[in-house]
PDB file of N, CA and C in Angstrom:
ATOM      1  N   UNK A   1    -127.539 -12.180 119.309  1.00  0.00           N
ATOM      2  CA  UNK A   1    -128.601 -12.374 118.332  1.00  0.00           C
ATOM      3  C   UNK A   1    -128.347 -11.528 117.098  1.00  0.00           C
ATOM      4  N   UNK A   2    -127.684 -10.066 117.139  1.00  0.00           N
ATOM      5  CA  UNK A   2    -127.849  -9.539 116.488  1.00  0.00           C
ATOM      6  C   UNK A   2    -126.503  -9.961 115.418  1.00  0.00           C
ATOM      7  N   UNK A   3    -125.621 -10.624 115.685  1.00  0.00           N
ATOM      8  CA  UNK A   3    -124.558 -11.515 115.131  1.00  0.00           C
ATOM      9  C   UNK A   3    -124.958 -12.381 114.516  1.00  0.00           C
ATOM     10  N   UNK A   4    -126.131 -12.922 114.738  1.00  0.00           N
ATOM     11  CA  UNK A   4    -126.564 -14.053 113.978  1.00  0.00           C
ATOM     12  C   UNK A   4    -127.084 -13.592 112.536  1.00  0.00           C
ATOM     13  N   UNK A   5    -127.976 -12.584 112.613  1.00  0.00           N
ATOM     14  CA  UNK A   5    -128.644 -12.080 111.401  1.00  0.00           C
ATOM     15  C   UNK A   5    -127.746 -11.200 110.517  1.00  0.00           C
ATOM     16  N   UNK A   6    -126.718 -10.519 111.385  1.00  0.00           N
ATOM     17  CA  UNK A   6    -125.829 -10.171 110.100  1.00  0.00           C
ATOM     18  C   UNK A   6    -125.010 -11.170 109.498  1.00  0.00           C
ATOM     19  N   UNK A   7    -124.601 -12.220 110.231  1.00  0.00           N
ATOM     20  CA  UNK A   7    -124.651 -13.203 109.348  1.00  0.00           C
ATOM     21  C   UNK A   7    -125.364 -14.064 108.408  1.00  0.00           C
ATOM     22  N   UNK A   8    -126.522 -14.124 108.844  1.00  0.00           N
ATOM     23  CA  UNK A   8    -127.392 -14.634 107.952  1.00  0.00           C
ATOM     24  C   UNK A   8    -127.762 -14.052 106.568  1.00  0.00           C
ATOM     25  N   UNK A   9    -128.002 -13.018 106.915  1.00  0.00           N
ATOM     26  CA  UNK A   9    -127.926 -11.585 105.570  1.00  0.00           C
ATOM     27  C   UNK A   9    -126.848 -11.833 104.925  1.00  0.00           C
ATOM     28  N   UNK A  10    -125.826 -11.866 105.548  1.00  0.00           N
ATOM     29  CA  UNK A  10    -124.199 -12.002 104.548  1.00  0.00           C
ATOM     30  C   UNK A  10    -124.318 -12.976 103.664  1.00  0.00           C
ATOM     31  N   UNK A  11    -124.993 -14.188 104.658  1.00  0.00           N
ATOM     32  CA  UNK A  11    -124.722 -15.722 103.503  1.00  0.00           C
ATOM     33  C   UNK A  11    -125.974 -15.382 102.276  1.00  0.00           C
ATOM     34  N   UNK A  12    -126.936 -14.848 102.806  1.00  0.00           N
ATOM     35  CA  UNK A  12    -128.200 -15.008 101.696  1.00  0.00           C
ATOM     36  C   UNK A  12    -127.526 -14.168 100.751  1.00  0.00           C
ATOM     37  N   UNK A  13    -126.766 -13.157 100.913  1.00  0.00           N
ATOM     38  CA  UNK A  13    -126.219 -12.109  99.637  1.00  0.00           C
ATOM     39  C   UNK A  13    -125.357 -12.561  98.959  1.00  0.00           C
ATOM     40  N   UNK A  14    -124.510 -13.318  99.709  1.00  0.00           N
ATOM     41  CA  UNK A  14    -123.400 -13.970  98.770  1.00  0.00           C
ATOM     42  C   UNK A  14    -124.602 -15.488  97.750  1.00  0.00           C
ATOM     43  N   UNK A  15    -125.350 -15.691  98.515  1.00  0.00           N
ATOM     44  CA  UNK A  15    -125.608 -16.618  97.758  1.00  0.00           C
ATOM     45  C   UNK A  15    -126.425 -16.433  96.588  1.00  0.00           C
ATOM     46  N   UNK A  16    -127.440 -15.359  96.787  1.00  0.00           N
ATOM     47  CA  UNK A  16    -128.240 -14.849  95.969  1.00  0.00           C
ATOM     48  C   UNK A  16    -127.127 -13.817  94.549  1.00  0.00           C
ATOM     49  N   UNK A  17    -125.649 -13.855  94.744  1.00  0.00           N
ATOM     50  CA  UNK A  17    -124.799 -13.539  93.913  1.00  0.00           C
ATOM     51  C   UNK A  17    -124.130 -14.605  93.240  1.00  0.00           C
ATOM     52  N   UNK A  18    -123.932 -15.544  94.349  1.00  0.00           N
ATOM     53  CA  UNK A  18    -123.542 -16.586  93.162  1.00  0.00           C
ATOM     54  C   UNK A  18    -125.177 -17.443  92.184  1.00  0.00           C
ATOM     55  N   UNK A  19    -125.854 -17.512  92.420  1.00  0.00           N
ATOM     56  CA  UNK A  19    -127.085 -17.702  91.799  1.00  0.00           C
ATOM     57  C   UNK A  19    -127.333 -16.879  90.287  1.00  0.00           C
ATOM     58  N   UNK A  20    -126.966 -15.652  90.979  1.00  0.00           N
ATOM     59  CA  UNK A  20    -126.732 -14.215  89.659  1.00  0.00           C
ATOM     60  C   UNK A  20    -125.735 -14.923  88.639  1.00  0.00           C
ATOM     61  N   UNK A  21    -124.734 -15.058  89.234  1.00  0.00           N
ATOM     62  CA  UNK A  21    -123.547 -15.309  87.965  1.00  0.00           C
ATOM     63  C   UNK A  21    -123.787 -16.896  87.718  1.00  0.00           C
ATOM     64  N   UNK A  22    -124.186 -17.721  88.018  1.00  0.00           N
ATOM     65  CA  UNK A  22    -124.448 -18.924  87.435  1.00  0.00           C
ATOM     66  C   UNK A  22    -125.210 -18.820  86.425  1.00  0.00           C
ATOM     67  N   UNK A  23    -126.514 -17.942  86.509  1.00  0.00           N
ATOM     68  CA  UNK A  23    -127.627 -17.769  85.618  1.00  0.00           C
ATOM     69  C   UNK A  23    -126.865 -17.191  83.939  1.00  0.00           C
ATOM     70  N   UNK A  24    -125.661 -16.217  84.341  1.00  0.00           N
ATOM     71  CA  UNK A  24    -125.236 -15.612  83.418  1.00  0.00           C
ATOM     72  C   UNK A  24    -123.886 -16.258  82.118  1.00  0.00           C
ATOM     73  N   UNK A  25    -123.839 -17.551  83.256  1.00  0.00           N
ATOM     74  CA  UNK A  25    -123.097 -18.581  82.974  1.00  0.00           C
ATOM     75  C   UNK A  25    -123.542 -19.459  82.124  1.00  0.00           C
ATOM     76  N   UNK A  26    -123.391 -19.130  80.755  1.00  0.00           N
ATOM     77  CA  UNK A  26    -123.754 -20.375  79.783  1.00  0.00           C
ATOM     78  C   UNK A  26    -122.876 -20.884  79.084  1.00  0.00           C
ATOM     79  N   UNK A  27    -122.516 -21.905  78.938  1.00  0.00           N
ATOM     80  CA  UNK A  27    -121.295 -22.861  78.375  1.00  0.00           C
ATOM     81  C   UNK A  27    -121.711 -23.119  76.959  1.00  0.00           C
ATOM     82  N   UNK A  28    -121.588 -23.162  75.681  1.00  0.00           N
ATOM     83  CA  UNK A  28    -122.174 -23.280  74.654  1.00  0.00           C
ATOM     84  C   UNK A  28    -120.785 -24.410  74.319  1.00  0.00           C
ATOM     85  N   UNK A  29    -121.370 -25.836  74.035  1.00  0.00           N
ATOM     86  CA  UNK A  29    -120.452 -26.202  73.588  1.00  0.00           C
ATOM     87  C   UNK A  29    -119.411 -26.489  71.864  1.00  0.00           C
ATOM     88  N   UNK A  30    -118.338 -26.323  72.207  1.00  0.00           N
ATOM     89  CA  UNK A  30    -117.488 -26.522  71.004  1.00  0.00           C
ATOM     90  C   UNK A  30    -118.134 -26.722  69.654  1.00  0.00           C
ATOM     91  N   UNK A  31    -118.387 -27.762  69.668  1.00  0.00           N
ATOM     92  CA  UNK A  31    -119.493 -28.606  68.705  1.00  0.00           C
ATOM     93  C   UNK A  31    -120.791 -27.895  68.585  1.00  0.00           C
ATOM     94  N   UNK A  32    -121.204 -27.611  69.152  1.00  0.00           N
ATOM     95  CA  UNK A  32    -122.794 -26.865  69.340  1.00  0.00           C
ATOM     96  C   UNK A  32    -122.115 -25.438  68.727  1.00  0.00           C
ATOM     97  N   UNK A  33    -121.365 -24.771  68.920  1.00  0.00           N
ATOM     98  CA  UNK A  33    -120.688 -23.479  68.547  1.00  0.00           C
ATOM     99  C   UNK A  33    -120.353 -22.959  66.563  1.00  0.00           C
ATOM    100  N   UNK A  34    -119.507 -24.756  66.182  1.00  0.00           N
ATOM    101  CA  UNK A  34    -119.266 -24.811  65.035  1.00  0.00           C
ATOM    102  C   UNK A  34    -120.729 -24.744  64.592  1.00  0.00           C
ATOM    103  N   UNK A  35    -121.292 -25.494  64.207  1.00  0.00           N
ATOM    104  CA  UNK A  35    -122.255 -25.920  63.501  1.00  0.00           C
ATOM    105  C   UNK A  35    -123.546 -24.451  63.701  1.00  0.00           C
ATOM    106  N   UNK A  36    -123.542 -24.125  64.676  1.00  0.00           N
ATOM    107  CA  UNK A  36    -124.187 -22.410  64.965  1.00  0.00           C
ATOM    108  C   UNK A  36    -123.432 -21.453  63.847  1.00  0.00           C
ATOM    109  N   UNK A  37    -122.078 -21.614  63.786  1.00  0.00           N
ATOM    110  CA  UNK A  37    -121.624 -20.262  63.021  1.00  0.00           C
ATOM    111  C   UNK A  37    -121.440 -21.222  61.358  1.00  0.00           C
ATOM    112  N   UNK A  38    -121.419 -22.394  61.511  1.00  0.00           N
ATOM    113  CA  UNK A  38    -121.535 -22.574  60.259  1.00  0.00           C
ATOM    114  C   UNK A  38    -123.129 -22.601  59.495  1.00  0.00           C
ATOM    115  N   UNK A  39    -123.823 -22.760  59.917  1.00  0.00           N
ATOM    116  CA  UNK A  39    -125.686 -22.812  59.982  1.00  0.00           C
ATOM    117  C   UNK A  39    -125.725 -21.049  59.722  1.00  0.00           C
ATOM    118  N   UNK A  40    -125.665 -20.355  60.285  1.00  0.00           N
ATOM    119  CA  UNK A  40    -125.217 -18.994  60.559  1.00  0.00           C
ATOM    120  C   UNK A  40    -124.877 -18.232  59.120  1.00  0.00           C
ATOM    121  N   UNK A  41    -123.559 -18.829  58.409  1.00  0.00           N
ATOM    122  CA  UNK A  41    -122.981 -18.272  57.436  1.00  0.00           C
ATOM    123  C   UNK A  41    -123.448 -18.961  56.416  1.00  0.00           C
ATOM    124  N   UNK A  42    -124.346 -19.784  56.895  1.00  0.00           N
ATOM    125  CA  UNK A  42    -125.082 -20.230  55.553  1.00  0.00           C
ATOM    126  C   UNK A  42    -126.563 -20.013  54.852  1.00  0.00           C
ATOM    127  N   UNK A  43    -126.624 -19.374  56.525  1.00  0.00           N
ATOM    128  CA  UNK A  43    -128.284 -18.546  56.248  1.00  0.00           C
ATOM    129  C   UNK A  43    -128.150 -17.491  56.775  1.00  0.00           C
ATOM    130  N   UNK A  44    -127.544 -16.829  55.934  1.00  0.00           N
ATOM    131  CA  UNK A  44    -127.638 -15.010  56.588  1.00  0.00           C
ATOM    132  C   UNK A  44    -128.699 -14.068  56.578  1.00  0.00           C
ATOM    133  N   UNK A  45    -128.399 -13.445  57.607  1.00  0.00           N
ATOM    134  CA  UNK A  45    -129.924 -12.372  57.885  1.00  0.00           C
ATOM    135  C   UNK A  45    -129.478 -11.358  57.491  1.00  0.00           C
ATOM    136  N   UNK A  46    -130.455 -10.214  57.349  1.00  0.00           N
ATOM    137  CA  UNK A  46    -130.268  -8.666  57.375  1.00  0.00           C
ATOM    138  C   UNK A  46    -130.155  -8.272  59.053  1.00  0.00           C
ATOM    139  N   UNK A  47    -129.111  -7.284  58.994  1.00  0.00           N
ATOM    140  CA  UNK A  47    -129.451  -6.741  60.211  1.00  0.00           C
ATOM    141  C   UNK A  47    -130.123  -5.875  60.889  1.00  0.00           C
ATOM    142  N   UNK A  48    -130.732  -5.870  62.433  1.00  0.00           N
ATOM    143  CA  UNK A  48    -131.173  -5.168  62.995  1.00  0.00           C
ATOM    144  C   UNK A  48    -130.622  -3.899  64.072  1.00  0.00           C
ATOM    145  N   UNK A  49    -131.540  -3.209  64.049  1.00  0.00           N
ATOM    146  CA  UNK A  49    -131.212  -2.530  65.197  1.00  0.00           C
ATOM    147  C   UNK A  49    -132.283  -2.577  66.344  1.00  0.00           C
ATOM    148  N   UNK A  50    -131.750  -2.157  67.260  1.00  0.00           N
ATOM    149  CA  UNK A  50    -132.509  -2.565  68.717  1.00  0.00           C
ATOM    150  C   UNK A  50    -131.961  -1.370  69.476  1.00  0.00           C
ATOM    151  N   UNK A  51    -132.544  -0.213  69.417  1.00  0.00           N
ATOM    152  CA  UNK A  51    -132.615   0.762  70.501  1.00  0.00           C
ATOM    153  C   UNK A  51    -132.267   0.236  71.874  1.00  0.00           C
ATOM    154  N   UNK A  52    -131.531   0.975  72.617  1.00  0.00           N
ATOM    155  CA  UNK A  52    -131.432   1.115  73.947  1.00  0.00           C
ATOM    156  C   UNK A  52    -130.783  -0.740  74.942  1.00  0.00           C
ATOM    157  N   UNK A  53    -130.736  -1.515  73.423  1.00  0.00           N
ATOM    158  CA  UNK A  53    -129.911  -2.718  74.226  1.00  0.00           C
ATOM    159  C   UNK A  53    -128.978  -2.956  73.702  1.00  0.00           C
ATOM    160  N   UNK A  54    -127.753  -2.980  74.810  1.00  0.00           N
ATOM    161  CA  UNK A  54    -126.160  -3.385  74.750  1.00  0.00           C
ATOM    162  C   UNK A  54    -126.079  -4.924  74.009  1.00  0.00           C
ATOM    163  N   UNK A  55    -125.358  -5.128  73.426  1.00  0.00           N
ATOM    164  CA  UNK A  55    -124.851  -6.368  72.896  1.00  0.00           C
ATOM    165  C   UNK A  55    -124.075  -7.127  74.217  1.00  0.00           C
ATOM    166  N   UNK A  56    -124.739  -7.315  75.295  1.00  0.00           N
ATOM    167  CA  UNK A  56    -123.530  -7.714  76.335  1.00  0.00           C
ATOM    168  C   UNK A  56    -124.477  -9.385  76.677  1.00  0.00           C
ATOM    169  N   UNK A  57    -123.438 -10.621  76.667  1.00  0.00           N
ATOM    170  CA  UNK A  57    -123.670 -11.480  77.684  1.00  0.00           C
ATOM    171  C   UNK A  57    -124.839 -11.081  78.563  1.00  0.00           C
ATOM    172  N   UNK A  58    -126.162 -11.524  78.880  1.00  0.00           N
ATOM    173  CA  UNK A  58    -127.360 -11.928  80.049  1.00  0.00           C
ATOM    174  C   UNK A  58    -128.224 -10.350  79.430  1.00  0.00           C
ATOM    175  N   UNK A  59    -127.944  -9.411  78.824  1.00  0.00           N
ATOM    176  CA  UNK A  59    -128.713  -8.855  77.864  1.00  0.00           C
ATOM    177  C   UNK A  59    -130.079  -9.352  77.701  1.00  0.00           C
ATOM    178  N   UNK A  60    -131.123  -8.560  77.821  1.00  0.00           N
ATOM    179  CA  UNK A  60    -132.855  -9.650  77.085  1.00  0.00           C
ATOM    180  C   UNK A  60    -132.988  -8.632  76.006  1.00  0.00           C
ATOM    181  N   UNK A  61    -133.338  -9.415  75.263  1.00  0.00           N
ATOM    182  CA  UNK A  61    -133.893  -8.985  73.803  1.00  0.00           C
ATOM    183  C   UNK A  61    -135.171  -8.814  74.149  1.00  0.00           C
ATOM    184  N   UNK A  62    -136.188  -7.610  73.703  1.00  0.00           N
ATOM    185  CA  UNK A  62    -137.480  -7.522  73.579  1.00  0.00           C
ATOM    186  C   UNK A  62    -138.306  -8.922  72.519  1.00  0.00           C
ATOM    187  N   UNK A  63    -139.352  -9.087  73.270  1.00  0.00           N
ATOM    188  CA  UNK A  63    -139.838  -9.276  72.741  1.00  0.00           C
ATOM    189  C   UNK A  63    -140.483  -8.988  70.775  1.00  0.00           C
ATOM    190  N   UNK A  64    -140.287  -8.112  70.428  1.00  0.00           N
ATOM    191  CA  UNK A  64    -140.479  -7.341  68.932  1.00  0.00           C
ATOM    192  C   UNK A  64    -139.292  -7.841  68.208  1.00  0.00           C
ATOM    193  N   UNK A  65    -138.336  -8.765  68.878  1.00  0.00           N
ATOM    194  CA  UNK A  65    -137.172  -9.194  67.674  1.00  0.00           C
ATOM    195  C   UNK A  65    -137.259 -10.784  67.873  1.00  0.00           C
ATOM    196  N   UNK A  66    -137.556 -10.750  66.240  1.00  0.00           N
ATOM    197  CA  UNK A  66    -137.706 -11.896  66.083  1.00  0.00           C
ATOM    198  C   UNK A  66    -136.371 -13.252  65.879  1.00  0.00           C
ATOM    199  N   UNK A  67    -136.603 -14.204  66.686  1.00  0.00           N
ATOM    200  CA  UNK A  67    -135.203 -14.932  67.126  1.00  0.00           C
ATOM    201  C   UNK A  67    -135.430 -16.288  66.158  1.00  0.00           C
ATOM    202  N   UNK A  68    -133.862 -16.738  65.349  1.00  0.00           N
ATOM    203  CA  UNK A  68    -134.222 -17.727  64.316  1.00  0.00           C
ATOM    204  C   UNK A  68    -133.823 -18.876  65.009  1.00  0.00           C
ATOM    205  N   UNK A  69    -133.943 -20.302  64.180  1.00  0.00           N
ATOM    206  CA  UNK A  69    -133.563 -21.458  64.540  1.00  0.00           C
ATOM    207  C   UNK A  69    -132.885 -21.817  63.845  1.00  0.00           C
ATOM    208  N   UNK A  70    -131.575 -22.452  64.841  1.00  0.00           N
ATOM    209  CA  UNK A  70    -130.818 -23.454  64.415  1.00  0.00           C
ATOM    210  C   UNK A  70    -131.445 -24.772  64.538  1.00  0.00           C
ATOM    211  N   UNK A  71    -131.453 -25.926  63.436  1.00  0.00           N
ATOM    212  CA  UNK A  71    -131.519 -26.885  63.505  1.00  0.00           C
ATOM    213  C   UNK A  71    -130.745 -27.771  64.435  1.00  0.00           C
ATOM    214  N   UNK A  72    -131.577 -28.505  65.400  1.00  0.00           N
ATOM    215  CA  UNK A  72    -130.904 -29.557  66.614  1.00  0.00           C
ATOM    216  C   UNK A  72    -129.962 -28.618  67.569  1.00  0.00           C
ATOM    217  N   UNK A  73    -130.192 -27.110  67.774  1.00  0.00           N
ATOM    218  CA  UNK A  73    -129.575 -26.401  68.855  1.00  0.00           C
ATOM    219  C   UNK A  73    -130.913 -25.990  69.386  1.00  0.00           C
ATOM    220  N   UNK A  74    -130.303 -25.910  71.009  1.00  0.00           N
ATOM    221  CA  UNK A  74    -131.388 -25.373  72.312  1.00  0.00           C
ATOM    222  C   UNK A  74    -130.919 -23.859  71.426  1.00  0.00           C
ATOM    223  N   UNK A  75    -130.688 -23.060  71.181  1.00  0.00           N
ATOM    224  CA  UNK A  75    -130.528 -21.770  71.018  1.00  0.00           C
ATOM    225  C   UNK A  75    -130.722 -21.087  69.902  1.00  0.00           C
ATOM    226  N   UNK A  76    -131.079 -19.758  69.616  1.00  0.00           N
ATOM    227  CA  UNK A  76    -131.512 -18.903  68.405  1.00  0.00           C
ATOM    228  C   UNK A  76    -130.973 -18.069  68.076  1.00  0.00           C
ATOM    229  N   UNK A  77    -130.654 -17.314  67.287  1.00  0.00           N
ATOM    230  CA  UNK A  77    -129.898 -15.953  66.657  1.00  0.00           C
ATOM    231  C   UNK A  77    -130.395 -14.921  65.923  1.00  0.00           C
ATOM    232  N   UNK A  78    -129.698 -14.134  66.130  1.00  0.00           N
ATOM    233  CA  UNK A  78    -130.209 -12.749  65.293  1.00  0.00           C
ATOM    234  C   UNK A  78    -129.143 -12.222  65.050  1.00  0.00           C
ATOM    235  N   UNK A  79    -129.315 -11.267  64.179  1.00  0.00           N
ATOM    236  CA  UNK A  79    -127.721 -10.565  63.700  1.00  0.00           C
ATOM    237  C   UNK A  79    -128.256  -9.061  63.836  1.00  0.00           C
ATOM    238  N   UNK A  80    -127.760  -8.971  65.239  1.00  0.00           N
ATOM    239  CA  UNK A  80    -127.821  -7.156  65.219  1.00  0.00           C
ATOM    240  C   UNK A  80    -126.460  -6.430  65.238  1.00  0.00           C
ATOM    241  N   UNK A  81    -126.945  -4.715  64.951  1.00  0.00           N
ATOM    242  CA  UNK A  81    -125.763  -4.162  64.019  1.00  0.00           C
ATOM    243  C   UNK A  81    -124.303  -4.873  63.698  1.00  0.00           C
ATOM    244  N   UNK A  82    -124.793  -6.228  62.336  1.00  0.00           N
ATOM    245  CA  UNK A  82    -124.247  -6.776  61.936  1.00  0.00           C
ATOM    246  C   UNK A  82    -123.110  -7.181  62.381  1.00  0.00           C
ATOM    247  N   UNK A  83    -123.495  -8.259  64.143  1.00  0.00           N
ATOM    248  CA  UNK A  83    -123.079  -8.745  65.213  1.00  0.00           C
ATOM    249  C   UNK A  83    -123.841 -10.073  65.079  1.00  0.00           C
ATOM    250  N   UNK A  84    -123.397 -11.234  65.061  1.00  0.00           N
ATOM    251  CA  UNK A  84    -125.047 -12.553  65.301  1.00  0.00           C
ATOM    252  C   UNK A  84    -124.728 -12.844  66.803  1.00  0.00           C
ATOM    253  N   UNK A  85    -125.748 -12.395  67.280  1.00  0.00           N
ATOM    254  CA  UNK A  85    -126.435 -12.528  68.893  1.00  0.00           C
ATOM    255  C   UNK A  85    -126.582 -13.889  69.102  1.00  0.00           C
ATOM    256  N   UNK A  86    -126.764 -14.952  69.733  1.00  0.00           N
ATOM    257  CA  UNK A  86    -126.806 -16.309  69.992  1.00  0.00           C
ATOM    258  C   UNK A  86    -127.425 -16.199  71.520  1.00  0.00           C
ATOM    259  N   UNK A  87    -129.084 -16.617  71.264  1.00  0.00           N
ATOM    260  CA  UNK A  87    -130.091 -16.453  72.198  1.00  0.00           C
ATOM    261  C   UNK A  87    -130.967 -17.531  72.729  1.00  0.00           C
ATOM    262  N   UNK A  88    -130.855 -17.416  74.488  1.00  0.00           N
ATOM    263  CA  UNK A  88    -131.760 -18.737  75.047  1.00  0.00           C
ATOM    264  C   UNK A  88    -133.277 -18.137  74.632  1.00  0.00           C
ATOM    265  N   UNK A  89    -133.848 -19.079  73.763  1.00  0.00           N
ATOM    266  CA  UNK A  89    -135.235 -18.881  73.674  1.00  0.00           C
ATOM    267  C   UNK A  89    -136.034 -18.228  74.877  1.00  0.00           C
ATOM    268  N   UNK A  90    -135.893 -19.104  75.652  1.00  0.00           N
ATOM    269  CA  UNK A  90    -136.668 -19.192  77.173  1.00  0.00           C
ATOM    270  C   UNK A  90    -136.795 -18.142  77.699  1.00  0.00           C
ATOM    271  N   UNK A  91    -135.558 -17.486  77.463  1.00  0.00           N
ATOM    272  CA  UNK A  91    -135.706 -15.807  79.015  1.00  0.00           C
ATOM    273  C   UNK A  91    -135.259 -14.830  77.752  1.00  0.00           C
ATOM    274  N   UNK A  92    -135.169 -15.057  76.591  1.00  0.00           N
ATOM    275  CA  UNK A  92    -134.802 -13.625  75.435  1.00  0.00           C
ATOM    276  C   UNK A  92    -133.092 -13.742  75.623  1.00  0.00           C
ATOM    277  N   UNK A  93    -132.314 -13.893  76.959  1.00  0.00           N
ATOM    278  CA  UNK A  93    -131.224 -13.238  77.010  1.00  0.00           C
ATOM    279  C   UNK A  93    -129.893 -13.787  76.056  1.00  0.00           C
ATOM    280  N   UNK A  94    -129.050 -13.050  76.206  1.00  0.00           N
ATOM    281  CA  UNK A  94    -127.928 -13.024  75.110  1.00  0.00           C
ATOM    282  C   UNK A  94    -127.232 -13.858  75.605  1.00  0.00           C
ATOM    283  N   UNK A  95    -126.621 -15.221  75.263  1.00  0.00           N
ATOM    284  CA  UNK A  95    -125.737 -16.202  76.068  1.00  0.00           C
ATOM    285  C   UNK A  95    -124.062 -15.742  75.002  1.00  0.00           C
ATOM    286  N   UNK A  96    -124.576 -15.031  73.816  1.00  0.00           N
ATOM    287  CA  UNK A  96    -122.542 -15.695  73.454  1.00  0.00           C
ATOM    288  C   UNK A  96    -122.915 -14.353  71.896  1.00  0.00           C
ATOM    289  N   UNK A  97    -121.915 -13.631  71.550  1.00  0.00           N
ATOM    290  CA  UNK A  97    -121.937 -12.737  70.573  1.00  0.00           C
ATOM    291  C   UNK A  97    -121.126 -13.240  69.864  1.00  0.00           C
ATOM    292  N   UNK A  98    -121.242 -13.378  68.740  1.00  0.00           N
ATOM    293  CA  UNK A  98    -120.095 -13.856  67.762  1.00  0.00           C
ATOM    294  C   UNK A  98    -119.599 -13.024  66.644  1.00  0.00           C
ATOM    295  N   UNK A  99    -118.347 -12.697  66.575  1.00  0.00           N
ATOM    296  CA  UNK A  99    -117.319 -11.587  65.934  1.00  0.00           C
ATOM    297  C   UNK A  99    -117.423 -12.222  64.643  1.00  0.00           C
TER     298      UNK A  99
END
């Protein structure tokens, strides 16, 4: 019995990890990408700063920063320390940083 549940535990952890990295997994496509950095360089922001958050992939932005729109993209941007962040509305988090 007690074979059973450390197995069971094993599978729920591995699975509850791949769940993790899927979530962190956002594909932004090609096309969706251009037209972001060209939209982007055509409406430039001032930049921000944001205490205490990393510029990293699955990152959440507070609430207090305000996130812009691209026209006909699921996604929003901000340009912090003059970095443009590329953000799922929905959960705040950081899907793609652009150099």
């Amino acid at each position: 019995m007690k074979m059973h549940l450390t197995s069971a535990a094993a599978g729920f952890l591995l699975l509850a990890g791949i769940g993790a990295a899927a979530a962190q997994d956002v594909v932004i496509a090609p096309e969706q990408e251009t037209v972001i950095k060209e939209y982007v360089h055509k409406q430039p922001l001032a930049s921000v700063k944001i205490p205490g958050v990393e510029l990293n992939i699955g990152s959440t932005l507070p609430d207090t920063v305000e996130l812009h729109e691209v026209p006909n993209v699921k996604y929003r941007y901000v340009v912090v320390d003059n970095r443009t962040v590329i953000v799922d509305p929905g959960t705040r988090k950081i899907v793609k940083v652009l150099d």
